[in-house]
C-alpha atoms as a PDB file:
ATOM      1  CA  UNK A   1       7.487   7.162   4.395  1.00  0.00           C
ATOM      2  CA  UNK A   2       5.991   8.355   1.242  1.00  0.00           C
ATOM      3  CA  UNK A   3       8.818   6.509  -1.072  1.00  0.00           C
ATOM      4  CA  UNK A   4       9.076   3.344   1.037  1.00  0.00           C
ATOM      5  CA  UNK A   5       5.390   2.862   0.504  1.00  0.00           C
ATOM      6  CA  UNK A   6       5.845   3.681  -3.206  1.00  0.00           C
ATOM      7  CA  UNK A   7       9.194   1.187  -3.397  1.00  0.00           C
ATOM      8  CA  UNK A   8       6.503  -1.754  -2.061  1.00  0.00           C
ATOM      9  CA  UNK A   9       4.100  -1.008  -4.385  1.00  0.00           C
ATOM     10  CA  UNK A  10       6.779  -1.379  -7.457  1.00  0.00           C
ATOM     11  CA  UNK A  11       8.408  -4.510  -5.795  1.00  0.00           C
ATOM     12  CA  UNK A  12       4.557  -6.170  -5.442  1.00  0.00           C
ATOM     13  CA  UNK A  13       3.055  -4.893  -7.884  1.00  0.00           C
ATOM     14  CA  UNK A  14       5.727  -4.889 -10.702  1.00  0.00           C
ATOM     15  CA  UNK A  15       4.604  -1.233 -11.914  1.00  0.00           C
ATOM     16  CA  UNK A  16       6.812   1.932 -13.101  1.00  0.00           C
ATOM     17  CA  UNK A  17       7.293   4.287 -10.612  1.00  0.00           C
ATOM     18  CA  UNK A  18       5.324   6.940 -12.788  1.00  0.00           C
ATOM     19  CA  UNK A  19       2.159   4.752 -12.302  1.00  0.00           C
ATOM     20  CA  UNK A  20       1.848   5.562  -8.364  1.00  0.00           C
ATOM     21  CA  UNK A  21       0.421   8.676  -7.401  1.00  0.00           C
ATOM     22  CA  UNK A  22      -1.578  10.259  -4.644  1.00  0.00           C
ATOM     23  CA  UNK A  23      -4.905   9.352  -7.132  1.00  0.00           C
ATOM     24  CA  UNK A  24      -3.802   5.260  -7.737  1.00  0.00           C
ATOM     25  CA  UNK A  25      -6.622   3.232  -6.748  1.00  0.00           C
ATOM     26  CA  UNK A  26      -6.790  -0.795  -6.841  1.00  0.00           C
ATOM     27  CA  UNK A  27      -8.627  -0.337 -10.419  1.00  0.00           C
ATOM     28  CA  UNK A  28      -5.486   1.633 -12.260  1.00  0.00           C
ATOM     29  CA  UNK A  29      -2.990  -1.433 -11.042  1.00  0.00           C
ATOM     30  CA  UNK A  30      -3.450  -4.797 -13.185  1.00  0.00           C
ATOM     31  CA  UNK A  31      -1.909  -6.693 -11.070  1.00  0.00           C
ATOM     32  CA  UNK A  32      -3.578  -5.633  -7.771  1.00  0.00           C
ATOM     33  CA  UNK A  33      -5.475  -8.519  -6.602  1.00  0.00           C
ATOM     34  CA  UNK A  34      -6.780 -10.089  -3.741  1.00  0.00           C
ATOM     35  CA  UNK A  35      -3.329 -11.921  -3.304  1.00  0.00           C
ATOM     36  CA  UNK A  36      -1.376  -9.237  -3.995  1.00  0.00           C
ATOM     37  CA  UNK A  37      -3.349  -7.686  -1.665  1.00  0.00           C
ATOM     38  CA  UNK A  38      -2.178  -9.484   1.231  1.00  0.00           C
ATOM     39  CA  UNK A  39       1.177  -9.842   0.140  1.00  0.00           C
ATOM     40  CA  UNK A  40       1.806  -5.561  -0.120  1.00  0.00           C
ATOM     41  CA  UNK A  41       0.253  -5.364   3.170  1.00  0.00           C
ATOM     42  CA  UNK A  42       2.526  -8.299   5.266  1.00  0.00           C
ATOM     43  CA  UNK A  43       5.138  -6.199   3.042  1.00  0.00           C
ATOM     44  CA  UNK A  44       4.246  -2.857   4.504  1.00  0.00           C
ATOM     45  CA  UNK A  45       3.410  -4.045   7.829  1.00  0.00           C
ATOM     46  CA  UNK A  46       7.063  -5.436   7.820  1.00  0.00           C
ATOM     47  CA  UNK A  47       8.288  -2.321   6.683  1.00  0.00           C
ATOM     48  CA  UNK A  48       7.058   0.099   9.266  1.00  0.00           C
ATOM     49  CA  UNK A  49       6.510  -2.328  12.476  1.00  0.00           C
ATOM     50  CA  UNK A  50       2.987  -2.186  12.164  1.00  0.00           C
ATOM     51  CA  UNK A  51      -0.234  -4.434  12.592  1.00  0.00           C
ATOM     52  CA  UNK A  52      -3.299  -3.849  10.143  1.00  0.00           C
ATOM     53  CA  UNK A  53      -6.742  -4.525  11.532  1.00  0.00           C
ATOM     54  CA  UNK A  54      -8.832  -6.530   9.558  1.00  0.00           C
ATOM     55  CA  UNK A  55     -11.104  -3.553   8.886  1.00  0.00           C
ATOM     56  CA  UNK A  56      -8.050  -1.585   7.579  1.00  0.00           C
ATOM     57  CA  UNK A  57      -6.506  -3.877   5.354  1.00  0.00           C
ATOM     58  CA  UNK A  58     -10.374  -3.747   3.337  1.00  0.00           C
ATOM     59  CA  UNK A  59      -9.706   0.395   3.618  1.00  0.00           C
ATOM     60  CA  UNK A  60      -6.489  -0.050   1.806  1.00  0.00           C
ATOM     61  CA  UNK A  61      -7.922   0.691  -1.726  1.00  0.00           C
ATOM     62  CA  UNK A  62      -5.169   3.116  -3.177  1.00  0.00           C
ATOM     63  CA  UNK A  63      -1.669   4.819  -2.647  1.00  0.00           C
ATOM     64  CA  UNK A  64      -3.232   7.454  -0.479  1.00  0.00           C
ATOM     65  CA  UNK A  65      -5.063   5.363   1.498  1.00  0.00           C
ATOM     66  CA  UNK A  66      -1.893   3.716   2.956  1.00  0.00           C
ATOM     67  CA  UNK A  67      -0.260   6.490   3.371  1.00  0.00           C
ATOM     68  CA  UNK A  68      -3.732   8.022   5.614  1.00  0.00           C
ATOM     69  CA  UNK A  69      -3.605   4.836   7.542  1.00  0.00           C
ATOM     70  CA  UNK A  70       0.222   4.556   8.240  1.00  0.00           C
ATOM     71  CA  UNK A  71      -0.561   8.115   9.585  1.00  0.00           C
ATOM     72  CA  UNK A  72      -3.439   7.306  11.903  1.00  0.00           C
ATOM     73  CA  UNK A  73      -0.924   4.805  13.813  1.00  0.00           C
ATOM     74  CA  UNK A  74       1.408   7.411  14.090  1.00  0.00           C
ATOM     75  CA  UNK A  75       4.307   7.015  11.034  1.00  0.00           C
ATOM     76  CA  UNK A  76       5.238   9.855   9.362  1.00  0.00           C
END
C-alpha cells in the first residue's frame, strides 16, 4: 500500500521520491494545491477501489494521513 500511495504522489505531484515521508504535509509539496488535490485523490481512490467522503478528502493533509485513512476502510 505504502509505495502505491507514494508512486501517486510522485506521478501528481511531480516530486522525488526522497521528498515523501511519513512527516510530508500539504505545506512541504509546491505543487500540492487545491487541484492537485482532487486529482491525487480520484487517483488513489482509483487505485485501491475506494470512495472518499467529503469530510475525508479535507483530512487528507499529508502522506500519513492517507495512509491512516486507506486503513480505516480496511486496505492494508
Amino acid at each position: 500500500m505504502e509505495e502505491k500511495i507514494k508512486q501517486i504522489i510522485l506521478d501528481v505531484f511531480n516530486v522525488p521520491k526522497e521528498s515523501i515521508t511519513d512527516d510530508t504535509l500539504m505545506k512541504d509539496l509546491p505543487t500540492w494545491d487545491s487541484l492537485m488535490h482532487i486529482e491525487m485523490v480520484a487517483e488513489i481512490e482509483r487505485a485501491f477501489s475506494v470512495k472518499f467522503k467529503p469530510e475525508e478528502i479535507a483530512e487528507i493533509t499529508g502522506y500519513k494521513k492517507i495512509k491512516d485513512i486507506l486503513y480505516l476502510k480496511g486496505i492494508q
